[in-house]
C-alpha atoms as a PDB file:
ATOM      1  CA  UNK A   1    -102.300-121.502-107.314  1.00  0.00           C
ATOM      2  CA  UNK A   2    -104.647-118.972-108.717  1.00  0.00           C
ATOM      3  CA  UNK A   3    -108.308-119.112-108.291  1.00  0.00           C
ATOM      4  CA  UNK A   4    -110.562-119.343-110.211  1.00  0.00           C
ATOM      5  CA  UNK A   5    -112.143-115.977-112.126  1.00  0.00           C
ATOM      6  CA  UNK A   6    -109.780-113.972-109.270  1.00  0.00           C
ATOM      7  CA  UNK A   7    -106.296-112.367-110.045  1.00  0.00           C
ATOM      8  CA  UNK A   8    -105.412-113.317-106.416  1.00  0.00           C
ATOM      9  CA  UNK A   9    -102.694-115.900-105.262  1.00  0.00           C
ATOM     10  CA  UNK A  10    -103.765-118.121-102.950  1.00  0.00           C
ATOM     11  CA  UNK A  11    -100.897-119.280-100.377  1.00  0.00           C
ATOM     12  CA  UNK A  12    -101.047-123.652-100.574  1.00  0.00           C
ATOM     13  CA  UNK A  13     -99.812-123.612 -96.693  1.00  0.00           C
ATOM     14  CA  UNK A  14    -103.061-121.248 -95.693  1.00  0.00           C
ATOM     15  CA  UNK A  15    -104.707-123.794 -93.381  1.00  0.00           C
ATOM     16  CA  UNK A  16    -101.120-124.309 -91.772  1.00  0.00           C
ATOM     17  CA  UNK A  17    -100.861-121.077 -90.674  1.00  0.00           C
ATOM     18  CA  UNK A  18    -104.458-121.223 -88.944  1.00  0.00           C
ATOM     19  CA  UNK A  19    -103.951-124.428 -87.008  1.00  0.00           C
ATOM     20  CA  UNK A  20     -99.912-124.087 -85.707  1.00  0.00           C
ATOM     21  CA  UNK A  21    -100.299-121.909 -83.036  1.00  0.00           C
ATOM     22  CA  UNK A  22     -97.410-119.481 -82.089  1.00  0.00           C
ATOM     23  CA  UNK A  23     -94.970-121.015 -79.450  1.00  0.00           C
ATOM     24  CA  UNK A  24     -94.355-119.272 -76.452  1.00  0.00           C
ATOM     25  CA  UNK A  25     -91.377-119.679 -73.994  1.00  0.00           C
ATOM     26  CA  UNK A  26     -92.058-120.221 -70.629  1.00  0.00           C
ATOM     27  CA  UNK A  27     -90.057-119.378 -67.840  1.00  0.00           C
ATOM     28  CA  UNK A  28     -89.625-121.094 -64.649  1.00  0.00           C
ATOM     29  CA  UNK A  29     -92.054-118.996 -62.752  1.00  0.00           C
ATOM     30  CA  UNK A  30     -94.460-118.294 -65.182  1.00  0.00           C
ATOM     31  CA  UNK A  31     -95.092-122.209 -65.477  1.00  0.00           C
ATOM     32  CA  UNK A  32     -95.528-122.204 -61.499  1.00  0.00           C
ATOM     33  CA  UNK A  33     -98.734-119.831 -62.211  1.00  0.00           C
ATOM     34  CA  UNK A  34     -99.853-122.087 -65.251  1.00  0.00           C
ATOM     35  CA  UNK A  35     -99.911-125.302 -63.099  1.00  0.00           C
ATOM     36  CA  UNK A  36    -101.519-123.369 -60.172  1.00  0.00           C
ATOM     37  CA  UNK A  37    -104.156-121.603 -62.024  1.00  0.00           C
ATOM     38  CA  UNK A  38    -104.673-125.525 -63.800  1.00  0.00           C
ATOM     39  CA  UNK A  39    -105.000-126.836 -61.013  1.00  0.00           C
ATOM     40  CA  UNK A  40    -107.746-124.313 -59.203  1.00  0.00           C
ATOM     41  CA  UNK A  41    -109.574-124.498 -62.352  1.00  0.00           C
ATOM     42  CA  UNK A  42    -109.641-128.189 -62.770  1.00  0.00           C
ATOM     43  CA  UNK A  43    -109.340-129.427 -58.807  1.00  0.00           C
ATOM     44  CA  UNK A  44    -110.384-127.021 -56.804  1.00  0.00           C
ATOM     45  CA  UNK A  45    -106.917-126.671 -55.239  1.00  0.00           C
ATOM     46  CA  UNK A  46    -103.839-125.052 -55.299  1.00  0.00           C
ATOM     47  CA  UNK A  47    -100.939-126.117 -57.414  1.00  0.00           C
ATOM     48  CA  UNK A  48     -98.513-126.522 -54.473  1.00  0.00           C
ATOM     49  CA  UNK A  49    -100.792-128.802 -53.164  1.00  0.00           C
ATOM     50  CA  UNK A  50    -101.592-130.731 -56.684  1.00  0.00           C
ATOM     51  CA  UNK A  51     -98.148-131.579 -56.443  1.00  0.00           C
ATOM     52  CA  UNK A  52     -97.634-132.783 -53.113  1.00  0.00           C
ATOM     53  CA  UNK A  53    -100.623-135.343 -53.868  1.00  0.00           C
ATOM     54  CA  UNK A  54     -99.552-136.476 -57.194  1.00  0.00           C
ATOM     55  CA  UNK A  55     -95.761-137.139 -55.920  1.00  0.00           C
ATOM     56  CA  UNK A  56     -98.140-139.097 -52.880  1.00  0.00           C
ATOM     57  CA  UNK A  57    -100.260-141.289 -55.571  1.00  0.00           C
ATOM     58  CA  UNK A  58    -103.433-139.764 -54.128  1.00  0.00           C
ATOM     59  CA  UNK A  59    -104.781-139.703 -58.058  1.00  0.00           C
ATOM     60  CA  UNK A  60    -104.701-143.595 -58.952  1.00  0.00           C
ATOM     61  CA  UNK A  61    -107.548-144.765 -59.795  1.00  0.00           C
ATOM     62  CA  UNK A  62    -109.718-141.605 -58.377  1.00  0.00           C
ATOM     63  CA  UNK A  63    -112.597-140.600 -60.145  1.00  0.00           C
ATOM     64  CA  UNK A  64    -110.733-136.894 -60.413  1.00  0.00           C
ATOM     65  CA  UNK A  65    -107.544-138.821 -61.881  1.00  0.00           C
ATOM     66  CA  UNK A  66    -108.328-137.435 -65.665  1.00  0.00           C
ATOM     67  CA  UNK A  67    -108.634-133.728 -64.240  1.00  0.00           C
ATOM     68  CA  UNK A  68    -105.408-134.824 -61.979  1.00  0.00           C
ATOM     69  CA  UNK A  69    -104.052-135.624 -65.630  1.00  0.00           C
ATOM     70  CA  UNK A  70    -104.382-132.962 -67.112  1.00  0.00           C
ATOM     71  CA  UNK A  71    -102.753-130.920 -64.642  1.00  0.00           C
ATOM     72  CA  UNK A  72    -100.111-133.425 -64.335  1.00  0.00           C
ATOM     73  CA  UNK A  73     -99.007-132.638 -68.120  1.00  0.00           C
ATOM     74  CA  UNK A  74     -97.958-128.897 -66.823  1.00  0.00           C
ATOM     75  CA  UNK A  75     -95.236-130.632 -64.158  1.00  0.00           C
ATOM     76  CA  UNK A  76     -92.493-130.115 -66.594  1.00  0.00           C
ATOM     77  CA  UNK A  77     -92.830-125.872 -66.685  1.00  0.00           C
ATOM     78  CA  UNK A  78     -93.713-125.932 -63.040  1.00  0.00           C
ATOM     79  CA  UNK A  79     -90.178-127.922 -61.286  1.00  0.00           C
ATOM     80  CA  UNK A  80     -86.936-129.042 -62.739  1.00  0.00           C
ATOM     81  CA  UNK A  81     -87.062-131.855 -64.957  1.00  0.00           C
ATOM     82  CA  UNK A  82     -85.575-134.613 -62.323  1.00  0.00           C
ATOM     83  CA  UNK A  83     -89.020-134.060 -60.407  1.00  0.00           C
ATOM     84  CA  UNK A  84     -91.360-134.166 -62.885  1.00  0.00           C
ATOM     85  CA  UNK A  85     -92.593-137.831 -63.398  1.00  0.00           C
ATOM     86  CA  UNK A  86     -93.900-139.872 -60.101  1.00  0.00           C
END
């Protein structure tokens, strides 16, 4: 695709390239520092202890259950997978 009154190509897959961000591999450990530093930032607490409530049910029907949430989406890079849903 050319523009127009320009001798430069144009690449059709442009906005593709702006919005797919670059995936990054997470180890065990590193995700253990992404839930943790979610979990400060979003609760106030530790992740350690995020976790111990969630697995409890402490976030049903709390007013901080959307923040809880959010946090809870990170379980998966933070424990094996057998311990990740409730």
């Amino acid at each position: 695709m050319q523009v127009t009154g320009s001798g430069n190509a144009i690449n059709p897959r442009a906005h593709l390239i702006a919005i797919i961000p670059e995936i990054v591999e997470v180890d065990y450990s590193a995700g253990v520092e992404i839930l943790d530093r979610a979990a400060r930032r979003k609760l106030g607490i530790s992740g350690e202890d995020f976790i111990a409530r969630w697995d409890a049910g402490e976030y049903d029907g709390s007013e901080e259950h959307v923040k809880a949430e959010e946090v809870a989406m990170l379980l998966p890079f933070a424990r094996p997978e057998e311990g990740n849903a409730r």
